[in-house]
N, C-alpha and C. Protein backbone atom coordinates (compact mmCIF):
# COMPACT_ATOMS: atom_id res chain seq x y z
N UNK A 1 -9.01 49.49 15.50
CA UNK A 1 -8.59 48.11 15.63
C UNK A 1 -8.87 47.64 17.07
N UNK A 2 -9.23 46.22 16.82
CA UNK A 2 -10.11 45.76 18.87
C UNK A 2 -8.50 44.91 18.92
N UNK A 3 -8.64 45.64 20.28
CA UNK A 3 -7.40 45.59 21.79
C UNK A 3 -7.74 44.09 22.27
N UNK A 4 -7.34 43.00 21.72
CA UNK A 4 -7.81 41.69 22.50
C UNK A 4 -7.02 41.10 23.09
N UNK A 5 -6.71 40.94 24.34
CA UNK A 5 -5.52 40.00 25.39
C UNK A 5 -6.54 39.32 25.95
N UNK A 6 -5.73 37.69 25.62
CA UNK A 6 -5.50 36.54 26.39
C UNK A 6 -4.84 36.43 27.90
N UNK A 7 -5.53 35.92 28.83
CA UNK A 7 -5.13 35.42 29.74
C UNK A 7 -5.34 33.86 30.38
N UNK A 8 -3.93 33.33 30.79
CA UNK A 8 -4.57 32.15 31.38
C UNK A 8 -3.83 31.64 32.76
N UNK A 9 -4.83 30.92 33.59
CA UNK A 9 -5.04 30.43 35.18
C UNK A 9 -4.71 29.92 35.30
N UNK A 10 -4.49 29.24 36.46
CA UNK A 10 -4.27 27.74 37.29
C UNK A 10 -4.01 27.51 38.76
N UNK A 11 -4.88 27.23 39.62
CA UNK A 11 -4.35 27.21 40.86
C UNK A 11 -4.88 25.86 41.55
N UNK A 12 -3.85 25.28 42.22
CA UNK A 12 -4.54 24.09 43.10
C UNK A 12 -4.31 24.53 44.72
N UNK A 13 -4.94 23.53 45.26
CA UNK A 13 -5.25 23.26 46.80
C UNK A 13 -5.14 22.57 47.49
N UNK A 14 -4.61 21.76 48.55
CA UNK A 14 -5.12 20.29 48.78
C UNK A 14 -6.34 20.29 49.48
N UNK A 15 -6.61 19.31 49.60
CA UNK A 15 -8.49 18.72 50.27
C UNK A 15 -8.16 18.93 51.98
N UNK A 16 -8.69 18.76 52.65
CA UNK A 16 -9.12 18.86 54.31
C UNK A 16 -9.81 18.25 54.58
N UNK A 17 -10.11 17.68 55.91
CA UNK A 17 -11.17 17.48 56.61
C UNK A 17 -11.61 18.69 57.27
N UNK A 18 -12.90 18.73 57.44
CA UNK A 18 -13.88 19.81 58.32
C UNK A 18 -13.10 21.33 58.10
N UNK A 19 -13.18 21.18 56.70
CA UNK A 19 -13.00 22.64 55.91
C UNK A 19 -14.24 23.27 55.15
N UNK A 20 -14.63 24.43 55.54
CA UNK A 20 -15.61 24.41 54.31
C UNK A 20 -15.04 24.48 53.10
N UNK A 21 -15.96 23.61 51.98
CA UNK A 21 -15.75 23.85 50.35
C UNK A 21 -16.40 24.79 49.95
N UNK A 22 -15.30 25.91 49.18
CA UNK A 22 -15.78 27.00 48.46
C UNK A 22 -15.41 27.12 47.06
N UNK A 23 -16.29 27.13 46.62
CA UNK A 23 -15.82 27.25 44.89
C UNK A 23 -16.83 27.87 43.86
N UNK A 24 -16.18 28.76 43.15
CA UNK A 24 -16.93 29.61 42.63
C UNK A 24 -17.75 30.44 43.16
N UNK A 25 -17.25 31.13 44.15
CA UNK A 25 -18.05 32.04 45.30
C UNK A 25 -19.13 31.58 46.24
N UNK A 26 -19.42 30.17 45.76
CA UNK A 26 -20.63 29.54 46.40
C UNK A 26 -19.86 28.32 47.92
N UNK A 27 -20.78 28.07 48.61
CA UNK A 27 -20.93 26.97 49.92
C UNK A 27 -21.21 25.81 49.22
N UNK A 28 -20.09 24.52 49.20
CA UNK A 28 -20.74 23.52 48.28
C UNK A 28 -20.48 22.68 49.93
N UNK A 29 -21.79 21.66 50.05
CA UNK A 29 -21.16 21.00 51.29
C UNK A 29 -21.01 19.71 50.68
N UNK A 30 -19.70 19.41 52.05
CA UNK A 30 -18.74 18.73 51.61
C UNK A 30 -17.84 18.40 52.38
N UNK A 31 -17.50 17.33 53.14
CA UNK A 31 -16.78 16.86 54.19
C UNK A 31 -15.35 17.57 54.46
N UNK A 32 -14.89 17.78 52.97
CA UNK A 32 -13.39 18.17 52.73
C UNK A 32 -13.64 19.69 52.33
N UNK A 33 -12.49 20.79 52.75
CA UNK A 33 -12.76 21.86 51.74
C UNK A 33 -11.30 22.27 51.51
N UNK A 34 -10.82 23.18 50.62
CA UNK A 34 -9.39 23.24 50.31
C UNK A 34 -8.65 24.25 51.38
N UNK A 35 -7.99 23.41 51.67
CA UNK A 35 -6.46 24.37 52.46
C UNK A 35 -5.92 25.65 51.99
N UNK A 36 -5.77 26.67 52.74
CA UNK A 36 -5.20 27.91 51.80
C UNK A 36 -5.03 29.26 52.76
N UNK A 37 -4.60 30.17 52.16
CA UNK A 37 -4.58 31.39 53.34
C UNK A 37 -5.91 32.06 52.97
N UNK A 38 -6.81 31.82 52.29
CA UNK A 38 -7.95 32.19 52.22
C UNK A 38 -8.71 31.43 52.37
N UNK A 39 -10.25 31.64 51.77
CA UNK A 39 -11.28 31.05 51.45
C UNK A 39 -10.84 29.24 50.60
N UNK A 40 -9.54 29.29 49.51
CA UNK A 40 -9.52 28.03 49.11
C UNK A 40 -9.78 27.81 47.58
N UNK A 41 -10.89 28.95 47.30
CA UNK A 41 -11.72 29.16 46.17
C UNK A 41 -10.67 29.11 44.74
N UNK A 42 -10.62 27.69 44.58
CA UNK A 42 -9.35 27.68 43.04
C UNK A 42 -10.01 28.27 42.04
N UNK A 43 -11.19 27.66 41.67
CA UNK A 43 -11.87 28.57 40.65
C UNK A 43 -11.81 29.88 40.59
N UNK A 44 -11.70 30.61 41.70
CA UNK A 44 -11.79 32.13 41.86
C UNK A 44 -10.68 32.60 41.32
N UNK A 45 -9.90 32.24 42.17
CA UNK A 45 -8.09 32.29 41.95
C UNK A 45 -7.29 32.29 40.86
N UNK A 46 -7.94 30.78 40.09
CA UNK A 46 -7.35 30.47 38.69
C UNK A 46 -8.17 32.12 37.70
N UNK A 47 -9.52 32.48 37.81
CA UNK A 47 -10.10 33.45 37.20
C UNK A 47 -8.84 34.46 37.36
N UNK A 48 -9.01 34.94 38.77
CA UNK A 48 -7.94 36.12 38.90
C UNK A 48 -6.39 36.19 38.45
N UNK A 49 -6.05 35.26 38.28
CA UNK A 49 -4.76 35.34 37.75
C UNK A 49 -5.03 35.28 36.48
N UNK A 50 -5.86 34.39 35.04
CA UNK A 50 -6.18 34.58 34.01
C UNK A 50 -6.40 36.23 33.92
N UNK A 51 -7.52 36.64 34.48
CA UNK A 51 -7.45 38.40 33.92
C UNK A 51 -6.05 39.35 34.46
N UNK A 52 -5.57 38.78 35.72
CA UNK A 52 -4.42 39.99 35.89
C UNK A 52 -3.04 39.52 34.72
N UNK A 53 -3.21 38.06 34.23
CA UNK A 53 -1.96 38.21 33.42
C UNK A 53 -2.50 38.39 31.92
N UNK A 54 -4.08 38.57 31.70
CA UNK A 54 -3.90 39.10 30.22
C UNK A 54 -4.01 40.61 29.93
N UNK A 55 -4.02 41.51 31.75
CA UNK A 55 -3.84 42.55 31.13
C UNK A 55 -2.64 43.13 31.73
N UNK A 56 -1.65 42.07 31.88
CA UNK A 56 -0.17 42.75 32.05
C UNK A 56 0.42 42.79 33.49
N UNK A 57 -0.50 42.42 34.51
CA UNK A 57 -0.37 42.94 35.92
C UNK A 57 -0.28 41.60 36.90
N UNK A 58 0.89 40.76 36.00
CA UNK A 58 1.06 39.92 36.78
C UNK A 58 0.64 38.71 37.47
N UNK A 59 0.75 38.47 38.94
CA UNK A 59 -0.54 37.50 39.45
C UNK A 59 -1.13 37.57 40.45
N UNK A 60 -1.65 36.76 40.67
CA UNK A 60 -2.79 37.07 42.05
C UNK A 60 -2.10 37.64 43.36
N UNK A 61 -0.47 36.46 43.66
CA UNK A 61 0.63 36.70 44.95
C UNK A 61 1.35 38.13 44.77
N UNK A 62 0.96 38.81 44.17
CA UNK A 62 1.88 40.04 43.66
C UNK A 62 0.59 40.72 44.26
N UNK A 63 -0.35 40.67 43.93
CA UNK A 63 -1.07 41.54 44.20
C UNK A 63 -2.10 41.43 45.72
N UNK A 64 -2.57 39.86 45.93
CA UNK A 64 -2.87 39.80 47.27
C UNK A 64 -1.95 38.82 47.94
N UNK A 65 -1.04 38.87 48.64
CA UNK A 65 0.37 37.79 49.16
C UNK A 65 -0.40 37.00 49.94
N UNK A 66 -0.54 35.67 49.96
CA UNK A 66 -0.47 34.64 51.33
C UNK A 66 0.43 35.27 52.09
N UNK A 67 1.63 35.92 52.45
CA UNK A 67 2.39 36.32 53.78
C UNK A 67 1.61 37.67 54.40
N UNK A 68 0.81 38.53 53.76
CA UNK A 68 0.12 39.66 54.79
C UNK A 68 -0.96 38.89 54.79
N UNK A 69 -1.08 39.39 56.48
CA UNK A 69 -2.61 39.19 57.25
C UNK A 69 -3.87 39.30 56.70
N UNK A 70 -3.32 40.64 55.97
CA UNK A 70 -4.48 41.14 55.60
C UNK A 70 -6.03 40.39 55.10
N UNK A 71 -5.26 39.05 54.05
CA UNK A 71 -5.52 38.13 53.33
C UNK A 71 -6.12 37.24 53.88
N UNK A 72 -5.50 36.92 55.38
CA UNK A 72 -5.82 35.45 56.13
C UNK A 72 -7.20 35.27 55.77
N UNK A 73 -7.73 34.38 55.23
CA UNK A 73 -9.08 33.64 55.48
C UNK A 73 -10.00 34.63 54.92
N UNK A 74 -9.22 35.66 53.87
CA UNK A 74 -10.61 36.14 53.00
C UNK A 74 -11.22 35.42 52.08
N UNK A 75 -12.66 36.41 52.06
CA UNK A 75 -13.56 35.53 50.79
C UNK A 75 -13.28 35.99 49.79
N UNK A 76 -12.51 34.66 48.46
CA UNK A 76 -11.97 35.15 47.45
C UNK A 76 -12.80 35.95 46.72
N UNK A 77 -14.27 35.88 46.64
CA UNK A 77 -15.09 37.09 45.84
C UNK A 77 -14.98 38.39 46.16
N UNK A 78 -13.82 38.91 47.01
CA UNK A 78 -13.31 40.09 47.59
C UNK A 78 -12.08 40.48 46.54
N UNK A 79 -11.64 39.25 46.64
CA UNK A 79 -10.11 39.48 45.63
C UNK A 79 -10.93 39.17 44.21
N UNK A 80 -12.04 38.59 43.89
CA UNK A 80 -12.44 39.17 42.53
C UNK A 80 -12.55 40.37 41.98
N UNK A 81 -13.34 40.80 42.83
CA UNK A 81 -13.68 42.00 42.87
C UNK A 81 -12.87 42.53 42.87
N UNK A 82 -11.48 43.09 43.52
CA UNK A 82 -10.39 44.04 43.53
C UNK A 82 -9.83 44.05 41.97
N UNK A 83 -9.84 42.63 41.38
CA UNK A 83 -8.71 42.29 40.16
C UNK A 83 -9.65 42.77 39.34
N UNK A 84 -11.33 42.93 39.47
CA UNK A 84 -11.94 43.19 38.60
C UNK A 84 -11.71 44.92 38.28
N UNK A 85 -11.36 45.50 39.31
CA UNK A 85 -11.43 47.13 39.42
C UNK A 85 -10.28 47.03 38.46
N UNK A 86 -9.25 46.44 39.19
CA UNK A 86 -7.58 46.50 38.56
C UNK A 86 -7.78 46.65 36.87
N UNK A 87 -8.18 45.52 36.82
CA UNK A 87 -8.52 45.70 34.85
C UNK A 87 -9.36 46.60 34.35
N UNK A 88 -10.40 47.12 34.98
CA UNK A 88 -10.90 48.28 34.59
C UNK A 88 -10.73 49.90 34.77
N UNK A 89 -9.72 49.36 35.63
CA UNK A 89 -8.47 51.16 35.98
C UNK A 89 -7.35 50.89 34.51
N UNK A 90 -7.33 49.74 33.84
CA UNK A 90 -6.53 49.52 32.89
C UNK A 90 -7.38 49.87 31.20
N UNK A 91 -8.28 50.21 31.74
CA UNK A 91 -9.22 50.22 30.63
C UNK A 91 -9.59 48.65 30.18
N UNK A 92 -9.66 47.69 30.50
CA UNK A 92 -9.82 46.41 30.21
C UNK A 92 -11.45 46.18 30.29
N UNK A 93 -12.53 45.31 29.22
CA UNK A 93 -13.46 44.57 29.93
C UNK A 93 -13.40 43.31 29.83
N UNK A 94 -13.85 42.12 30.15
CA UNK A 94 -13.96 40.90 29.93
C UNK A 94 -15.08 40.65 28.94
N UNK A 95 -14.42 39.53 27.43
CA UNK A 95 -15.08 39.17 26.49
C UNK A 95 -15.88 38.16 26.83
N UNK A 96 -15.09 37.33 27.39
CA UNK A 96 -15.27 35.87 28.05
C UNK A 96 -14.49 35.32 29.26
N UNK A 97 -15.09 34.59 29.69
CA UNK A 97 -13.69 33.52 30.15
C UNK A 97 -14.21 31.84 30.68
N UNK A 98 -13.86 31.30 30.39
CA UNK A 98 -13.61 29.71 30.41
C UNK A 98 -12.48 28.97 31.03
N UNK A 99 -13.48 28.31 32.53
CA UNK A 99 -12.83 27.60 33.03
C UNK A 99 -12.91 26.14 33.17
N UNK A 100 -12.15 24.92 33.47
CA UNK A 100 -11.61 23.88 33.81
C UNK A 100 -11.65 23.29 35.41
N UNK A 101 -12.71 22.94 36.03
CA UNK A 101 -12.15 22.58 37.95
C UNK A 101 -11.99 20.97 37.42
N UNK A 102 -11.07 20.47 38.36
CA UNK A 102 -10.44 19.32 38.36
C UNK A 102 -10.72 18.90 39.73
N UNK A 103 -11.44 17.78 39.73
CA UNK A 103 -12.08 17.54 41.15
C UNK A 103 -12.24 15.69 40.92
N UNK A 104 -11.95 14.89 41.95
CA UNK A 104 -12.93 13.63 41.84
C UNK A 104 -13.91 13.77 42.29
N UNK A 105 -14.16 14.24 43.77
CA UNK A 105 -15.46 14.11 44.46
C UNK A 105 -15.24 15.63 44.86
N UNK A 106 -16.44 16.04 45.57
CA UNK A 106 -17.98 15.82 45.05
C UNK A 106 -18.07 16.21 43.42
N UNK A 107 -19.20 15.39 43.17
CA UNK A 107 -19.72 15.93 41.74
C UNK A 107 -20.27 17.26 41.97
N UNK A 108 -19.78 18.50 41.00
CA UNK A 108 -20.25 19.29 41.51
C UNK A 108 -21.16 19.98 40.09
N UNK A 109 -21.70 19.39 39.10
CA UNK A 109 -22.36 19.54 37.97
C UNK A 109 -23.63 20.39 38.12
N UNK A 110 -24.32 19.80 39.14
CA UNK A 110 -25.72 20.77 39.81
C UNK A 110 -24.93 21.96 40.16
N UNK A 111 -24.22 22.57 40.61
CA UNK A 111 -23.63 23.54 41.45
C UNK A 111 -23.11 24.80 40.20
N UNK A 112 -23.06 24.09 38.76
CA UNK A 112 -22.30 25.20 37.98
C UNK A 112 -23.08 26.47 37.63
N UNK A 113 -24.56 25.93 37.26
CA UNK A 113 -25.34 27.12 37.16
C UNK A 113 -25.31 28.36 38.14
N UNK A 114 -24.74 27.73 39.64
CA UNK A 114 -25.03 28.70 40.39
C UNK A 114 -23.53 29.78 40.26
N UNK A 115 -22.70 29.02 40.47
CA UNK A 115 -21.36 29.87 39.89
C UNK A 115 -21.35 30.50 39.07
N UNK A 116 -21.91 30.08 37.76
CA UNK A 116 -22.15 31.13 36.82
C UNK A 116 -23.07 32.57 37.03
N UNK A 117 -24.10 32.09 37.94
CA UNK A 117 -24.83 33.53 38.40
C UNK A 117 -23.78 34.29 39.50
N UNK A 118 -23.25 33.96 40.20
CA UNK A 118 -22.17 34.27 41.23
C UNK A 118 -21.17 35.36 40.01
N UNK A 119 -20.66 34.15 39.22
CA UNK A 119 -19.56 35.48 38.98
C UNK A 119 -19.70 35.96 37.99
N UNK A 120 -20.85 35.80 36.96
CA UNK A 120 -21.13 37.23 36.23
C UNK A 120 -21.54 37.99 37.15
N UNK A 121 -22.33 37.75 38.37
CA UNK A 121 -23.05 39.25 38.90
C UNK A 121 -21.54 40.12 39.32
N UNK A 122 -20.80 39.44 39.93
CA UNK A 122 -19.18 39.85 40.63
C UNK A 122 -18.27 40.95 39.53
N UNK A 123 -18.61 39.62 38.34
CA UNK A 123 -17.75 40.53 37.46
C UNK A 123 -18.26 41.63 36.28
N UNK A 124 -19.89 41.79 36.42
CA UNK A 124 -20.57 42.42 35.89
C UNK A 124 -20.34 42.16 34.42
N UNK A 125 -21.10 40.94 33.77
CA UNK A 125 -20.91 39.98 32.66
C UNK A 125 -22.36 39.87 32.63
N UNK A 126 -22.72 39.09 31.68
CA UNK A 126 -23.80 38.44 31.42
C UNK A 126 -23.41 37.39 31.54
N UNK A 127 -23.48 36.16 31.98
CA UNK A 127 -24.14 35.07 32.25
C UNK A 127 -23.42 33.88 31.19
N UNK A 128 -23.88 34.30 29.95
CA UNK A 128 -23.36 33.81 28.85
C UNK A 128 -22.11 33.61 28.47
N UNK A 129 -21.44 34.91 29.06
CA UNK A 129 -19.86 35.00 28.85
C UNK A 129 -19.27 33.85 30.19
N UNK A 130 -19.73 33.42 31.03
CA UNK A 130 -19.02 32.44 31.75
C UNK A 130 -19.27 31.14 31.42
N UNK A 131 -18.22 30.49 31.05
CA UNK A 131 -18.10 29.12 31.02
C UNK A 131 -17.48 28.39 32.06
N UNK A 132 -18.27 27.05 32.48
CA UNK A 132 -17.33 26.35 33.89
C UNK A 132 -17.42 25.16 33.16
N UNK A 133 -16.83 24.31 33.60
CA UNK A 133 -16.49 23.03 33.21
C UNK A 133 -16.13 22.21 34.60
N UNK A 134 -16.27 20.88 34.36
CA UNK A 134 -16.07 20.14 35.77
C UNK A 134 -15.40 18.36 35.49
N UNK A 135 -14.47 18.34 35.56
CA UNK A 135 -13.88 16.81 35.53
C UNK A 135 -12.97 16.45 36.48
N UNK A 136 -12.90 14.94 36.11
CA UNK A 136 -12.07 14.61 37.10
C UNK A 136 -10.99 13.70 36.29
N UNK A 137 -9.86 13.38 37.52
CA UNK A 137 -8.86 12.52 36.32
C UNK A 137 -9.12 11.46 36.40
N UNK A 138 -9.75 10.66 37.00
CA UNK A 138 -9.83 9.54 36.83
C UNK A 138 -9.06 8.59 37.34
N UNK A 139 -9.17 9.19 38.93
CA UNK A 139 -8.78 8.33 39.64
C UNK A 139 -7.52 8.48 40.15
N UNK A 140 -6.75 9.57 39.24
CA UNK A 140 -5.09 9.54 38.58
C UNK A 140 -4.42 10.69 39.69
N UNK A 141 -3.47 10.87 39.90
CA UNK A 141 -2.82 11.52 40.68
C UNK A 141 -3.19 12.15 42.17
N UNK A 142 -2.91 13.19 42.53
CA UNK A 142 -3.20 14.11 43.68
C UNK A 142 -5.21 13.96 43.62
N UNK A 143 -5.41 14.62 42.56
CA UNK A 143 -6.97 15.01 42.25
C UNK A 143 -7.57 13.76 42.64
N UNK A 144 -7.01 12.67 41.68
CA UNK A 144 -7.67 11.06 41.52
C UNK A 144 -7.86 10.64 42.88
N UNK A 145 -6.74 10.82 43.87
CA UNK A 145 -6.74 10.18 45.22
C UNK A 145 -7.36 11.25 46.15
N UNK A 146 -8.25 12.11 45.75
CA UNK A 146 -9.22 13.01 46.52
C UNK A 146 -8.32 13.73 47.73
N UNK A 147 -7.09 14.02 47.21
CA UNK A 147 -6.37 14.88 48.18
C UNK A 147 -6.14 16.28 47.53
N UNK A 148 -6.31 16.63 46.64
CA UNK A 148 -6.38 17.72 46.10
C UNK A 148 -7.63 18.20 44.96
N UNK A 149 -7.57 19.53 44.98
CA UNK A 149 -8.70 19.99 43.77
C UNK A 149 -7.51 21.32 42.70
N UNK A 150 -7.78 21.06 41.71
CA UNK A 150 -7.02 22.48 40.76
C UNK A 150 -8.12 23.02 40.06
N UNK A 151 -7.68 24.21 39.25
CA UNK A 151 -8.76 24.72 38.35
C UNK A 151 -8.16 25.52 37.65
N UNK A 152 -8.50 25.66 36.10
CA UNK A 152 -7.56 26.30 35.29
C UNK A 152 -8.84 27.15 34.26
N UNK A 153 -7.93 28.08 34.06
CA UNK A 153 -8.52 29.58 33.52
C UNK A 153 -8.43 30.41 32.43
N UNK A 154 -9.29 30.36 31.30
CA UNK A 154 -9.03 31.22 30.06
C UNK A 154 -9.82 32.96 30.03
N UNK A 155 -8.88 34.03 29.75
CA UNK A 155 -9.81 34.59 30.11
C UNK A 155 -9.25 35.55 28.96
N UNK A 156 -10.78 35.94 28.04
CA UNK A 156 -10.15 37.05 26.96
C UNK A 156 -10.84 38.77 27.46
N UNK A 157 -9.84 39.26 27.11
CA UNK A 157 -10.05 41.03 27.52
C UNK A 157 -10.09 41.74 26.46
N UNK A 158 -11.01 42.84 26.26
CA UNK A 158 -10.56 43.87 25.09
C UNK A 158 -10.46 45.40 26.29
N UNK A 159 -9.40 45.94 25.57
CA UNK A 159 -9.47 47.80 25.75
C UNK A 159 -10.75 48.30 25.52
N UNK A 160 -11.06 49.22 25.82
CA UNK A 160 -12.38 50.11 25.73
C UNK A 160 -11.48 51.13 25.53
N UNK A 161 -12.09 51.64 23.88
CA UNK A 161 -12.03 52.12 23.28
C UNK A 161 -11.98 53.74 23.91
């Protein structure tokens, strides 16, 4: 019988001036980039918490804290990578996963292909299994008034057998 857990994401940021924008492991330029004790990278973030809570292990702050140093201003494709080991010390692989960024500006539609090569190579996927998605609200809240970016995260796992 196939071992299938659900996991799902969500992390926001607010916007900056003369921050770099990082998202989806990639350099998007961009006047604003997100505030954070790291890199910023919601897409990354929302991923990593989707796989650490569908295979039981919680969330991203449990496992890398904004309060240790350690963290300050890493590149979240570091903490992919760790959560990626984590699930595979669990016997876990990734089926899929499908994400949501919530952005007004920049359009970042040209930019998804490249994320998708970014984090299948990261998470050792094919290509196919990543889905990104890109909207905005429309004008409407935090996102709408270009002071913030979120991104939300589906991510399915099976056991290996």
């Amino acid at each position: 019988m196939m071992n299938l857990r659900i996991g799902f994401g969500y992390d926001v940021h607010p916007l900056k001036e003369d921050i770099p924008f990082v998202l989806g492991g990639i350099l998007i330029p961009y006047h604003k980039g997100a505030l954070a004790h790291s890199d910023g990278d919601v897409l990354i973030h929302a991923l990593c918490d989707a796989m650490l809570g569908a295979a039981n292990l919680r969330d991203l702050g449990v496992h890398f804290p904004d309060t240790s140093g350690e963290y300050k201003g890493i590149d979240s494709k570091e903490l992919l990578k760790k959560t990626r080991d984590l699930i595979k010390e669990r016997n876990y692989s990734i089926v899929n996963m499908d994400a949501t960024i919530c952005l007004q500006k920049p359009k970042i539609q040209e930019y998804i292909p490249r994320m998708q090569i970014t984090l299948a190579e990261l998470l050792h996927v094919d290509i196919d299994r990543v889905s990104i998605k890109a909207t905005t609200t429309e004008k409407l809240g935090f996102v709408g008034r270009e002071e913030g970016i979120e991104a939300y995260a589906v991510v399915l796992l099976i056991r290996n057998e």
